[in-house]
C-alpha atoms as a PDB file:
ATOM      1  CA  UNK A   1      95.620 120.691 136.697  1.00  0.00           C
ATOM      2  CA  UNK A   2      95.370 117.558 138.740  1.00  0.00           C
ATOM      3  CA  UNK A   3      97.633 114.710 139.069  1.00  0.00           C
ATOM      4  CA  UNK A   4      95.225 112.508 137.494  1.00  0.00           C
ATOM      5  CA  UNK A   5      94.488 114.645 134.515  1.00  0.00           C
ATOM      6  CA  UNK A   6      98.154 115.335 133.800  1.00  0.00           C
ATOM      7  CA  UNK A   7      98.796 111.325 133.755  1.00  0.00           C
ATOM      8  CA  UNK A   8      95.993 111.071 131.700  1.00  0.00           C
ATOM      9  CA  UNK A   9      97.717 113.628 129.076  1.00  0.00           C
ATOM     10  CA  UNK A  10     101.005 111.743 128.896  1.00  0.00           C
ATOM     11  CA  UNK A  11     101.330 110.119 125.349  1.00  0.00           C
ATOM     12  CA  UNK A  12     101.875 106.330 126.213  1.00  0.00           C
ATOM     13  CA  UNK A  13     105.906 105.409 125.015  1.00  0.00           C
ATOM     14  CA  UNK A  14     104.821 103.186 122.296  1.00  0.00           C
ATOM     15  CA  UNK A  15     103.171 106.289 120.483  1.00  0.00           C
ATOM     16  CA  UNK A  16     106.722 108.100 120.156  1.00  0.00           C
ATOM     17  CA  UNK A  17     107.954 109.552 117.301  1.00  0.00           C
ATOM     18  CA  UNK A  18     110.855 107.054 117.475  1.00  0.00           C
ATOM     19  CA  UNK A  19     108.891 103.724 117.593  1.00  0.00           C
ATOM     20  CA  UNK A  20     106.849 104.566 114.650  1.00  0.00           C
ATOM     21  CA  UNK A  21     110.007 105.406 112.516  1.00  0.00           C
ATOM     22  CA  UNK A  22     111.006 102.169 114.066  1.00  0.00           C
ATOM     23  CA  UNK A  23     108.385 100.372 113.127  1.00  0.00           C
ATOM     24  CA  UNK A  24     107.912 102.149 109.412  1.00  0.00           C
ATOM     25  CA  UNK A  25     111.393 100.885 109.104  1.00  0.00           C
ATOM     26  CA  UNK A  26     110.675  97.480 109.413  1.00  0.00           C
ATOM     27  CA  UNK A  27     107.748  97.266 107.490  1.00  0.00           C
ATOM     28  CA  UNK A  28     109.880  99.014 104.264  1.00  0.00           C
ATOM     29  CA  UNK A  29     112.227  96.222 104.940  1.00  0.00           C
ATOM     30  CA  UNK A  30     109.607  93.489 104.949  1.00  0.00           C
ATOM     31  CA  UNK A  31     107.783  95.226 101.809  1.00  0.00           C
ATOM     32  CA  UNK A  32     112.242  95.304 100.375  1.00  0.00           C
ATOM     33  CA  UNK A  33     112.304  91.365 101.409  1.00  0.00           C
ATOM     34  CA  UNK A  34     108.909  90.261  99.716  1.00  0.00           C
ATOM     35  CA  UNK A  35     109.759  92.270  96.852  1.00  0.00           C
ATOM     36  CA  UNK A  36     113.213  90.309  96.725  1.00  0.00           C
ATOM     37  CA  UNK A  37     111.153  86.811  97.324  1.00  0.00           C
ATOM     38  CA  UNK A  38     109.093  87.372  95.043  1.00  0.00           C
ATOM     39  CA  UNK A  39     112.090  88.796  92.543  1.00  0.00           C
ATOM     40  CA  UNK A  40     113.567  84.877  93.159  1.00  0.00           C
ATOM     41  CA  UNK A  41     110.107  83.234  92.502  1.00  0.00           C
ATOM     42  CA  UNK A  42     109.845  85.222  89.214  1.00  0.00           C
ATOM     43  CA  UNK A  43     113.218  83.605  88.191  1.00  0.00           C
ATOM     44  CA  UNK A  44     112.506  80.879  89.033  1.00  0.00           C
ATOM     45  CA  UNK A  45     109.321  80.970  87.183  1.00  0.00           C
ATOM     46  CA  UNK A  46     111.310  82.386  84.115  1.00  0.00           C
ATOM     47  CA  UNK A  47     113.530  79.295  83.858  1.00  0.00           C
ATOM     48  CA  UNK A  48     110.902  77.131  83.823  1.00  0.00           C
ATOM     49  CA  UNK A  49     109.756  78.605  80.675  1.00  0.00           C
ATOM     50  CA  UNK A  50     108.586  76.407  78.136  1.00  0.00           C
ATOM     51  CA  UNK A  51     108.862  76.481  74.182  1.00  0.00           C
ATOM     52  CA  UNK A  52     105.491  77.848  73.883  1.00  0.00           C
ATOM     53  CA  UNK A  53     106.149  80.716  76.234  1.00  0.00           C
ATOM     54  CA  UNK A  54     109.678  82.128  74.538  1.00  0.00           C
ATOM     55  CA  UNK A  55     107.520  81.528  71.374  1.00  0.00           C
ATOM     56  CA  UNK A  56     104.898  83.671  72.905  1.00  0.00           C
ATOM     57  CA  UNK A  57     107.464  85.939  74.154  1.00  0.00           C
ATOM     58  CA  UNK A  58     109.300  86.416  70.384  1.00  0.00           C
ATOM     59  CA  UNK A  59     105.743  86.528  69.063  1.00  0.00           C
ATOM     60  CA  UNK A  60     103.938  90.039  68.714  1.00  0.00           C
ATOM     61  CA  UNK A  61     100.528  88.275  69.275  1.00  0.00           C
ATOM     62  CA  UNK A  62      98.534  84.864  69.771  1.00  0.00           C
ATOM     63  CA  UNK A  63      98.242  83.795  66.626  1.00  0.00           C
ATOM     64  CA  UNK A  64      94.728  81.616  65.990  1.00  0.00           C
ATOM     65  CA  UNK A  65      95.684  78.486  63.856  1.00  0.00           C
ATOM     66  CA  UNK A  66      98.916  76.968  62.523  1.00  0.00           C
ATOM     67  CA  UNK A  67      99.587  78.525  58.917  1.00  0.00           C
ATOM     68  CA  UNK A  68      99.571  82.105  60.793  1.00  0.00           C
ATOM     69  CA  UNK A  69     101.881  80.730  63.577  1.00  0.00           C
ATOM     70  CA  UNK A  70     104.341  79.044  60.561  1.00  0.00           C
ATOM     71  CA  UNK A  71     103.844  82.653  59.126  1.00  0.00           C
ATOM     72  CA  UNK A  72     104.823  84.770  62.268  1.00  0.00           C
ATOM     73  CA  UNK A  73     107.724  82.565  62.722  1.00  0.00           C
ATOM     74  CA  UNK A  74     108.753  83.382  59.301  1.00  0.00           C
ATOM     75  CA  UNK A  75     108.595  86.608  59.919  1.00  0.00           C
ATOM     76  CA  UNK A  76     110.383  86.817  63.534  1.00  0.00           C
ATOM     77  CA  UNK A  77     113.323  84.446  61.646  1.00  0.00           C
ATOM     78  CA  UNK A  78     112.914  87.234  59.002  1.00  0.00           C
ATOM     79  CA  UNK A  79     114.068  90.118  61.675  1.00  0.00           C
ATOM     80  CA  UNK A  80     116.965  87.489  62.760  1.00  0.00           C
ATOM     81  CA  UNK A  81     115.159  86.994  66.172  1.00  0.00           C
ATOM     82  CA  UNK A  82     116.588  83.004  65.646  1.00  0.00           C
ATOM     83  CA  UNK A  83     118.407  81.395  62.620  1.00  0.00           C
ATOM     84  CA  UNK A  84     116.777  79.682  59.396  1.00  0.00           C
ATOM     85  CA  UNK A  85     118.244  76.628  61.089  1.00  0.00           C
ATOM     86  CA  UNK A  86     116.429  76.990  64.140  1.00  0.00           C
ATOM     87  CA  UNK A  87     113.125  77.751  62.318  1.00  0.00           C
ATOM     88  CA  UNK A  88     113.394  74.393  60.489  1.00  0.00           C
ATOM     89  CA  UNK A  89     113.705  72.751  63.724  1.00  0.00           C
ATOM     90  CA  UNK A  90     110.386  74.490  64.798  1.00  0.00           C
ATOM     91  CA  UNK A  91     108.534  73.637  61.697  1.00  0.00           C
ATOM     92  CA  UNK A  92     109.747  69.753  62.244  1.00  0.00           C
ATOM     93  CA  UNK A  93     108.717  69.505  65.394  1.00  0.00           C
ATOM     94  CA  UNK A  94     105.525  70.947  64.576  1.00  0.00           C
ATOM     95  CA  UNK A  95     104.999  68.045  61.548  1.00  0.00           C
ATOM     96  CA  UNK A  96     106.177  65.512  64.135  1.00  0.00           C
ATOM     97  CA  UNK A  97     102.815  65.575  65.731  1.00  0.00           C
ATOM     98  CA  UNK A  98     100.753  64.909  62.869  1.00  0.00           C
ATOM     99  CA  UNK A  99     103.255  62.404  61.472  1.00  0.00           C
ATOM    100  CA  UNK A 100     102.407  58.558  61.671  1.00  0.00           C
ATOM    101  CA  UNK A 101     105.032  55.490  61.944  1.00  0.00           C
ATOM    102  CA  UNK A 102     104.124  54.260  58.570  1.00  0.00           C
ATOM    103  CA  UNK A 103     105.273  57.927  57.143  1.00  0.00           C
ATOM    104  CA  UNK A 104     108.935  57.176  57.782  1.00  0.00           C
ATOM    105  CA  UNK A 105     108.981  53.478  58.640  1.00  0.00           C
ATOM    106  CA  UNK A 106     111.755  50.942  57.481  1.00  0.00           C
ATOM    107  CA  UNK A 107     109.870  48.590  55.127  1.00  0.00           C
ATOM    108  CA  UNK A 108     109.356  44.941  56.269  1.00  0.00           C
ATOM    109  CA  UNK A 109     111.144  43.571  52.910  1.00  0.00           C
ATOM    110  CA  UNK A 110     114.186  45.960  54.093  1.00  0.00           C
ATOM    111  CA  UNK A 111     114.581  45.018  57.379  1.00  0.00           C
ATOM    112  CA  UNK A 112     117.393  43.077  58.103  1.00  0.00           C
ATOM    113  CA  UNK A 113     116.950  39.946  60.495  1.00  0.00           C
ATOM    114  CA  UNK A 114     118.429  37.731  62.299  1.00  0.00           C
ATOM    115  CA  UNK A 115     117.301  34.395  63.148  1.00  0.00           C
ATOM    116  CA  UNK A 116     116.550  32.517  66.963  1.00  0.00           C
ATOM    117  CA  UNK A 117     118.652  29.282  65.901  1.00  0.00           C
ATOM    118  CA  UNK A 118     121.695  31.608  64.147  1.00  0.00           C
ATOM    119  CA  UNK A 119     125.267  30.584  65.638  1.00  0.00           C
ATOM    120  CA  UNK A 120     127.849  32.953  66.272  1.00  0.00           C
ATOM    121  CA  UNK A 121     129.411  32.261  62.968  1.00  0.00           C
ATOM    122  CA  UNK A 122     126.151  33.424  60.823  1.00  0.00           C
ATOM    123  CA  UNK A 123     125.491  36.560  63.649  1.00  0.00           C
ATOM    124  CA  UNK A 124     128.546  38.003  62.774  1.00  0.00           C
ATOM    125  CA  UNK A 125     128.871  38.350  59.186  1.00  0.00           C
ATOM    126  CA  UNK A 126     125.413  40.184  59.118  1.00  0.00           C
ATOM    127  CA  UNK A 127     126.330  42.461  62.324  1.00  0.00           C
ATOM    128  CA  UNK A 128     129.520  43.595  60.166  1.00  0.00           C
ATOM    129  CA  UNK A 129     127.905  43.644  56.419  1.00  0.00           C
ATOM    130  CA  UNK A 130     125.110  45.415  57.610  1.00  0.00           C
ATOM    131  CA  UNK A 131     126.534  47.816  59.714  1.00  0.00           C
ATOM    132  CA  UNK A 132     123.621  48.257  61.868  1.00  0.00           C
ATOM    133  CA  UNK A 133     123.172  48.417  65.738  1.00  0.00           C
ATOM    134  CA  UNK A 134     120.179  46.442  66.275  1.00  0.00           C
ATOM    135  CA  UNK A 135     118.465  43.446  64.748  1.00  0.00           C
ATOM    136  CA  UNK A 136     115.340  41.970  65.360  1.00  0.00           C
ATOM    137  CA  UNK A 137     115.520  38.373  66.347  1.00  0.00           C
ATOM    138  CA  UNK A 138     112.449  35.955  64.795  1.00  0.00           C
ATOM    139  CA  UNK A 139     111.556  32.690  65.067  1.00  0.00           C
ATOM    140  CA  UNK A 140     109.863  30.854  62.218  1.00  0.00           C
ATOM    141  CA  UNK A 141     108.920  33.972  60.218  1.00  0.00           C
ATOM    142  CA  UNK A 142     109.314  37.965  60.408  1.00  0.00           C
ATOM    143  CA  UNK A 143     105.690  37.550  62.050  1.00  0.00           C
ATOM    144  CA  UNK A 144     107.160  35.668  65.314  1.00  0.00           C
ATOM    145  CA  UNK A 145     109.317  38.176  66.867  1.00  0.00           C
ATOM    146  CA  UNK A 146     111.827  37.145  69.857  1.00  0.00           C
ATOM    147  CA  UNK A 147     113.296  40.571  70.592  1.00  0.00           C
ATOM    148  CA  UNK A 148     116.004  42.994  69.806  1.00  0.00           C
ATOM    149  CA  UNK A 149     119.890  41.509  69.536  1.00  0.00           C
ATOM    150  CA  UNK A 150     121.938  44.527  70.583  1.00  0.00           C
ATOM    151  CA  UNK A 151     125.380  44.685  67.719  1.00  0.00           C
ATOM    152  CA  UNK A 152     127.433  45.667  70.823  1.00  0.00           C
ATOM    153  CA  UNK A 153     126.468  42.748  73.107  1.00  0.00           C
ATOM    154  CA  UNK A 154     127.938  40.714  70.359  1.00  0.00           C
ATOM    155  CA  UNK A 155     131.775  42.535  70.148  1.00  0.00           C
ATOM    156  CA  UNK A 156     132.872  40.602  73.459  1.00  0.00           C
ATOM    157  CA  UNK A 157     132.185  37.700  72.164  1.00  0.00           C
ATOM    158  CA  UNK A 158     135.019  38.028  69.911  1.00  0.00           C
ATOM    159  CA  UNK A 159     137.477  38.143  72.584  1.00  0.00           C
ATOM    160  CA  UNK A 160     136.439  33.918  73.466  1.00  0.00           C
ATOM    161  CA  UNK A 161     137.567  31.065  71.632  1.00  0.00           C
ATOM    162  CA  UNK A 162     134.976  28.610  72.441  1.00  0.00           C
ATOM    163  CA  UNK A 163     131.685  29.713  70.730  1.00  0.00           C
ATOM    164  CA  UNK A 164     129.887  26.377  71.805  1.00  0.00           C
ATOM    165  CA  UNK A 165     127.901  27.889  74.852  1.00  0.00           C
ATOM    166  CA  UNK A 166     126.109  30.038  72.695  1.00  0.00           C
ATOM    167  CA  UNK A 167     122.848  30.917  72.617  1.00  0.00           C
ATOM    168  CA  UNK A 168     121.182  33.951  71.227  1.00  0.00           C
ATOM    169  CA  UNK A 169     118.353  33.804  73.787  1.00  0.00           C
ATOM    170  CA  UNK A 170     120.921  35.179  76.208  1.00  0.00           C
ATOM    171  CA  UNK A 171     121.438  38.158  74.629  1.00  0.00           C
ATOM    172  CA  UNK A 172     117.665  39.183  72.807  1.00  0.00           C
ATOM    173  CA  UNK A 173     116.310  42.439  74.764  1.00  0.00           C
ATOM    174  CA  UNK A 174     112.474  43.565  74.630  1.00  0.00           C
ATOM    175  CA  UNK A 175     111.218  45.825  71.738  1.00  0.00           C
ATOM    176  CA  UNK A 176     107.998  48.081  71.623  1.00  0.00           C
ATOM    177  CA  UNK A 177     105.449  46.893  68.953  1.00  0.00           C
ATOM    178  CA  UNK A 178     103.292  50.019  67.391  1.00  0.00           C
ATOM    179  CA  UNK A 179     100.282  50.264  65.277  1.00  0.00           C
ATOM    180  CA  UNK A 180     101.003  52.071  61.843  1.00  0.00           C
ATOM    181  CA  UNK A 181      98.659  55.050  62.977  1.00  0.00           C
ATOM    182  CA  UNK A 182     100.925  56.146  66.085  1.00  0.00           C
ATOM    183  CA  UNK A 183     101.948  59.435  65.895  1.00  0.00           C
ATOM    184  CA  UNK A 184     105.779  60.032  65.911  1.00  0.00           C
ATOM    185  CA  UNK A 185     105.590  63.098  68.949  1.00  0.00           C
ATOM    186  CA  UNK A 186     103.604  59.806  70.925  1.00  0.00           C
ATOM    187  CA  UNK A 187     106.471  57.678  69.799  1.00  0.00           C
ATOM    188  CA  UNK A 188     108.972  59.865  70.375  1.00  0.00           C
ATOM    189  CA  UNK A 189     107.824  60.276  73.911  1.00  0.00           C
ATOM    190  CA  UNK A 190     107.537  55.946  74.204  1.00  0.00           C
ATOM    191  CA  UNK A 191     111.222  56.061  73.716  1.00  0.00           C
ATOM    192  CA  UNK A 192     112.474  57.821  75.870  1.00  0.00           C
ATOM    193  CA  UNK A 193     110.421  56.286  78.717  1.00  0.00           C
ATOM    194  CA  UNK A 194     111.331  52.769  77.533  1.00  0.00           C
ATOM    195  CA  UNK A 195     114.933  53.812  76.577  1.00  0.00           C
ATOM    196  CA  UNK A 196     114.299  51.837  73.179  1.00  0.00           C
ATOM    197  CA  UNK A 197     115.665  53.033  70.417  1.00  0.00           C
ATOM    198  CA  UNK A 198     113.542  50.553  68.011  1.00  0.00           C
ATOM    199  CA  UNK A 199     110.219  49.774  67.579  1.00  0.00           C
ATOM    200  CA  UNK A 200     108.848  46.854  65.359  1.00  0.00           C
ATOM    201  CA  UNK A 201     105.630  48.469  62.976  1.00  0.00           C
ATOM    202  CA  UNK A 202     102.480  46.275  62.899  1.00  0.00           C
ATOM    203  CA  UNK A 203      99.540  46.463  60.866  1.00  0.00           C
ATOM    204  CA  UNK A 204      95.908  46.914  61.260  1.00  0.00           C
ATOM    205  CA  UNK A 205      95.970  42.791  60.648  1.00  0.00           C
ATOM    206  CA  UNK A 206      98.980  42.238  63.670  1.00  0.00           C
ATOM    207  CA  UNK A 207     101.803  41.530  61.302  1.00  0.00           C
ATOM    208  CA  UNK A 208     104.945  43.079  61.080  1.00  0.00           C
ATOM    209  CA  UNK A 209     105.078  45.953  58.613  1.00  0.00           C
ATOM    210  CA  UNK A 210     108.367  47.510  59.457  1.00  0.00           C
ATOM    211  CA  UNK A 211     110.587  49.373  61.608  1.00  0.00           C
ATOM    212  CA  UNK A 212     111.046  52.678  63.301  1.00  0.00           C
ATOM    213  CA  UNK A 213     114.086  53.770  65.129  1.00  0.00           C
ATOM    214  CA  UNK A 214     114.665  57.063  67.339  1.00  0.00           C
ATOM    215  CA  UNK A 215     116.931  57.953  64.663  1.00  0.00           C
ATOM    216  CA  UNK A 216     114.445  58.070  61.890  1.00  0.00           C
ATOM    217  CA  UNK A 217     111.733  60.113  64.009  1.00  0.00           C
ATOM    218  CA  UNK A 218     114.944  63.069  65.188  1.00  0.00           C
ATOM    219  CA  UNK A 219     115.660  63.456  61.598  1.00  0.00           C
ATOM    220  CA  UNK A 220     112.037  64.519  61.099  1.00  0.00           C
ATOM    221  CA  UNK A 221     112.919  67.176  63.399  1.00  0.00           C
ATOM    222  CA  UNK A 222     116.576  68.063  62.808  1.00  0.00           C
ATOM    223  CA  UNK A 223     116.681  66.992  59.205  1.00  0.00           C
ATOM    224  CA  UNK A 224     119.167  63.877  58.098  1.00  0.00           C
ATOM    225  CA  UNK A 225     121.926  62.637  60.283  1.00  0.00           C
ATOM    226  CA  UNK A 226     124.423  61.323  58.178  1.00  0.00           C
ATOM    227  CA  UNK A 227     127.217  59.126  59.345  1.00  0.00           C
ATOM    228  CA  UNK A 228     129.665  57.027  57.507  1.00  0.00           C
ATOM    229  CA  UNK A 229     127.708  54.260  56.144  1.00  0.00           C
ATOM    230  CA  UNK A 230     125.174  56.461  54.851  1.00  0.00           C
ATOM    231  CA  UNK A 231     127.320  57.681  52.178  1.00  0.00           C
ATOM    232  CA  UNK A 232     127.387  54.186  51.316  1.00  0.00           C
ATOM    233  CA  UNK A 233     124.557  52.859  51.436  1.00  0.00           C
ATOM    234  CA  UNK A 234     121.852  55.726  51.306  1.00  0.00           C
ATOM    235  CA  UNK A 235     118.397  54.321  49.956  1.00  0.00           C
ATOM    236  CA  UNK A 236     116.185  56.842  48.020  1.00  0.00           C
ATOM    237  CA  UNK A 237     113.360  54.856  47.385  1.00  0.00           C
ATOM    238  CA  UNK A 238     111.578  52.629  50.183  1.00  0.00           C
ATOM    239  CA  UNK A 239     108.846  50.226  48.958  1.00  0.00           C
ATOM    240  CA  UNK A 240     106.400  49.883  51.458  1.00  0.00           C
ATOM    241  CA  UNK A 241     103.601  47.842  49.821  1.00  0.00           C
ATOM    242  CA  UNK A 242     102.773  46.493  45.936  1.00  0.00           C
ATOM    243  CA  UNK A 243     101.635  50.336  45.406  1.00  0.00           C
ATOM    244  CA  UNK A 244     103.330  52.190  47.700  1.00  0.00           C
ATOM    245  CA  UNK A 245     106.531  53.822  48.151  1.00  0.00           C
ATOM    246  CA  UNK A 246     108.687  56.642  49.822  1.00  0.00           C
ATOM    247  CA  UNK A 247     110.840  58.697  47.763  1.00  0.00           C
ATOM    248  CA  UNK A 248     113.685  60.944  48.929  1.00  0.00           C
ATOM    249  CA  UNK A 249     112.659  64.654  47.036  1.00  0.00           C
ATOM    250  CA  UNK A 250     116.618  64.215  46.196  1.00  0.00           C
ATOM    251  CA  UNK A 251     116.192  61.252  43.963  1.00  0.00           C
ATOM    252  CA  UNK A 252     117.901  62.045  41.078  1.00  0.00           C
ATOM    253  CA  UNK A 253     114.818  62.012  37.934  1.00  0.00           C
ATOM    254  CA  UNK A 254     117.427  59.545  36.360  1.00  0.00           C
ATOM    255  CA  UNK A 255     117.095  57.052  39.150  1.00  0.00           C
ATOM    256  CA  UNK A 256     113.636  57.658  39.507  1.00  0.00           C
ATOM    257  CA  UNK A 257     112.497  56.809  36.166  1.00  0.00           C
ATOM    258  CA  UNK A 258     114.907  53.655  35.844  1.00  0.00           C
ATOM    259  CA  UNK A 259     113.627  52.406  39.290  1.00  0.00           C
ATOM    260  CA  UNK A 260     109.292  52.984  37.942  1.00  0.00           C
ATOM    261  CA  UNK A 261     110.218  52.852  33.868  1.00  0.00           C
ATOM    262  CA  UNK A 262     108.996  56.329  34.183  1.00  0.00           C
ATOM    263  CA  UNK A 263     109.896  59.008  31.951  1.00  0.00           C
ATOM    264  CA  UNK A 264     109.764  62.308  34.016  1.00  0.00           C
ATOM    265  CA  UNK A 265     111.797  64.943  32.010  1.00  0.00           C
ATOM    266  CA  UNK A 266     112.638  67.539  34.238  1.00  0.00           C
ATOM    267  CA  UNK A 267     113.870  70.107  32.155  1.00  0.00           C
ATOM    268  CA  UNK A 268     116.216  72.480  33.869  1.00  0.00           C
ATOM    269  CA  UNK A 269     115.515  70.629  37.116  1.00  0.00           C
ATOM    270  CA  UNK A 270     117.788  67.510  38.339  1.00  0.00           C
ATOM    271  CA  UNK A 271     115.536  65.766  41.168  1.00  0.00           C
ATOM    272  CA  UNK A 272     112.140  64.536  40.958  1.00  0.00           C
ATOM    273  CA  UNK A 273     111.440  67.111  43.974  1.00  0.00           C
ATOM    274  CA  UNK A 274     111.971  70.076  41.587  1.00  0.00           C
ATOM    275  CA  UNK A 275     109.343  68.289  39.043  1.00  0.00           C
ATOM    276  CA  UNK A 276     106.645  67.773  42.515  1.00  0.00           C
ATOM    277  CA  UNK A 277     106.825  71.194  43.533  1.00  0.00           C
ATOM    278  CA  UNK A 278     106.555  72.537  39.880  1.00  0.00           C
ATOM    279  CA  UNK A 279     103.524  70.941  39.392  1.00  0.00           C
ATOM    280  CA  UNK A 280     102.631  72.498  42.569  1.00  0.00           C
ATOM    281  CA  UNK A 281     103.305  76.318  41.559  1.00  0.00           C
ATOM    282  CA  UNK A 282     104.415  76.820  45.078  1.00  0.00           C
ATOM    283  CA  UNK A 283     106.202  74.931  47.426  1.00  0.00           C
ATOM    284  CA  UNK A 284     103.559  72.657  49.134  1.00  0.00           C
ATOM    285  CA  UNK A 285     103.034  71.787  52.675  1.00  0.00           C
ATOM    286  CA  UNK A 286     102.996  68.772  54.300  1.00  0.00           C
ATOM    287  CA  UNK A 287     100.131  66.835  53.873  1.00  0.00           C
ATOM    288  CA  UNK A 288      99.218  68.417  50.251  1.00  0.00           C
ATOM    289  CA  UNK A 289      98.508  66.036  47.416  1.00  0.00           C
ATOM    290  CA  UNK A 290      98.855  66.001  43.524  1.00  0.00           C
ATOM    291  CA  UNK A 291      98.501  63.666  40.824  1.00  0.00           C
ATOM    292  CA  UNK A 292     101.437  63.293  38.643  1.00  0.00           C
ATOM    293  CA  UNK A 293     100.817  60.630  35.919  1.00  0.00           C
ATOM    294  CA  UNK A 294     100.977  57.832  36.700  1.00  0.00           C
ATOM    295  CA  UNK A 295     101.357  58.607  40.424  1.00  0.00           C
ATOM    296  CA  UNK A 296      99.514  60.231  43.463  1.00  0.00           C
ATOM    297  CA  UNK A 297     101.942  62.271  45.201  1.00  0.00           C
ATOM    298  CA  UNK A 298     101.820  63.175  48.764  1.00  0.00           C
ATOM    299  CA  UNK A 299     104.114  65.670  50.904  1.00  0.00           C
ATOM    300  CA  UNK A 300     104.830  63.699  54.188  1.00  0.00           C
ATOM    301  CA  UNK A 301     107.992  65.932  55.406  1.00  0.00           C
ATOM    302  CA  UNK A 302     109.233  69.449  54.269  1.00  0.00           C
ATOM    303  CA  UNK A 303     110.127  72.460  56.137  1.00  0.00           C
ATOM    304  CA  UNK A 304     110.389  76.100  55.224  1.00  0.00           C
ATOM    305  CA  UNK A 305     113.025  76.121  52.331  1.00  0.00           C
ATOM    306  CA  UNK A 306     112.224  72.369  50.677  1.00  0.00           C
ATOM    307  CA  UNK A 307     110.152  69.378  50.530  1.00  0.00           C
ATOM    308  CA  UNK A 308     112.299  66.536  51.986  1.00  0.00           C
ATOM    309  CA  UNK A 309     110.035  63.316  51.849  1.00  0.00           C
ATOM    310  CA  UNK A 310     107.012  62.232  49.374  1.00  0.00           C
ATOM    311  CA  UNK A 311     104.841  58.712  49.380  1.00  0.00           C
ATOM    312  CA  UNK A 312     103.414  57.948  45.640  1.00  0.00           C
ATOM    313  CA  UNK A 313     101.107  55.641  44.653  1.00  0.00           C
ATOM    314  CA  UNK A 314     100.122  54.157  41.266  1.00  0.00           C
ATOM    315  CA  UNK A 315      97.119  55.798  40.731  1.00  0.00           C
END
């Protein structure tokens, strides 16, 4: 064999044995590192789960409308995948979307004012009778709103003697004004942007037709948050025009018929939310209707275990 066809047999050094293990080596540990990258991205990604995707996740299958959804949740709270609390959360902030300011609104005749030319002297009484936060400032009627006076931008005032350089126009913030019609999830979403925590109602006409507060949407959600004064002062029945009205489904039938000069007899039942969903035969969702002499009734709030919140009108 010559020279030149024994060089030409040599196997070139990168072709060794050796190298390739080398190089095999390095591509298991680049396949091991992509494998851990993408192990990071996928937790990531899991974290950044939303509502609908643990839903999904707790769910066995999609379901195809909202009844079966409200039923498969039932059913997963059923087999103590989540609590009957948490459930009721999830069915609130379901209603919350189709739920309109005017549902749950503070009635205009209920609102409690407080006027552009008040002195310190007149502010204060109604900040501490009332024991509310905020109070919306007008000028000549409920119809000219100023703004929002702030209870809390009033307490240092206490702590100066001379009340002369007052003037309430220092201390009115900005509100939000809403139509009736806007949904509370919408709403919801307004207040946190704005960091408002009240919004002044208007009708289809411009004038003011009540108020909403953040407060009054969460409990949609999360149910009633009591504190103190509500013991005291805890309304049942709102009035929110010559026909209308908002009744707590815990109104006592008592109350109820001394409030319409009704006379509801409920039997074995003590609220006139037992007598609604009797009439029912089932306990409605929101939304449903029934007439009740002399009343329409309709269910604007209720969860899985109890219809919270019904509007009537004289029929």
């Amino acid at each position: 064999m010559s020279d030149e066809e024994s060089r030409s047999n040599k196997r070139p050094p990168s072709a060794g044995p050796y190298r390739a293990r080398r190089s095999e080596q390095g591509a298991d540990r680049g396949e091991a590192g992509d494998r851990q990258a993408g192990n990071g991205a996928d937790l990531k990604k899991e974290f950044r789960k939303t509502w609908r995707d643990w839903l999904a996740d707790l769910l066995p299958f999609e379901p195809t409308d909202r009844p079966e959804l409200l039923e498969m949740l039932k059913d997963a709270s059923d087999r103590r995948l989540f609590d009957k609390e948490a459930l009721n959360i999830i069915h609130g902030a379901l209603a919350v979307s189709d739920m309109r300011a005017r549902d749950i609104m503070i009635p205009r005749s209920q609102v409690v004012t407080v006027e552009l030319d008040s002195r310190v002297e007149e502010v204060l009484p109604t900040v501490i009778e009332s024991t509310h936060s905020r109070f919306p400032v007008i000028g000549d009627d409920m119809d000219d709103l100023k703004g929002i006076l702030h209870a809390k931008d009033m307490l240092k005032l206490l702590l100066v003697d001379d009340w002369d350089d007052f003037d309430i126009k220092d201390y009115i913030r900005p509100t939000i004004v809403v139509p009736e019609s806007k949904r509370l999830n919408d709403l919801l979403q307004e207040f946190r942007e704005t960091r408002n925590h009240m919004a002044l109602v208007i009708d289809e006409y411009g004038s003011v037709a009540g108020v909403v507060t953040i407060e009054d949407v969460l409990e949609q959600i999360v149910g009633d948050i009591e504190d103190e004064h509500d013991i005291e002062d805890d309304s049942t029945i709102k009035q929110l025009d010559h026909q209308s009205y908002t009744v707590k489904a815990t109104t006592p039938i008592e109350e109820f018929n001394e409030y319409f000069d009704t006379e509801f007899v409920g039997g074995d039942l003590d609220t006139i939310g037992g007598i609604v969903v009797k009439e029912f035969g089932y306990l409605p969702q929101r939304e449903e209707t029934i007439h009740i002499a002399p009343f329409d009734f309709r269910v604007i709030n209720a969860d899985s275990r109890r219809v919270r919140l019904l509007q009537l009108t004289r029929a």
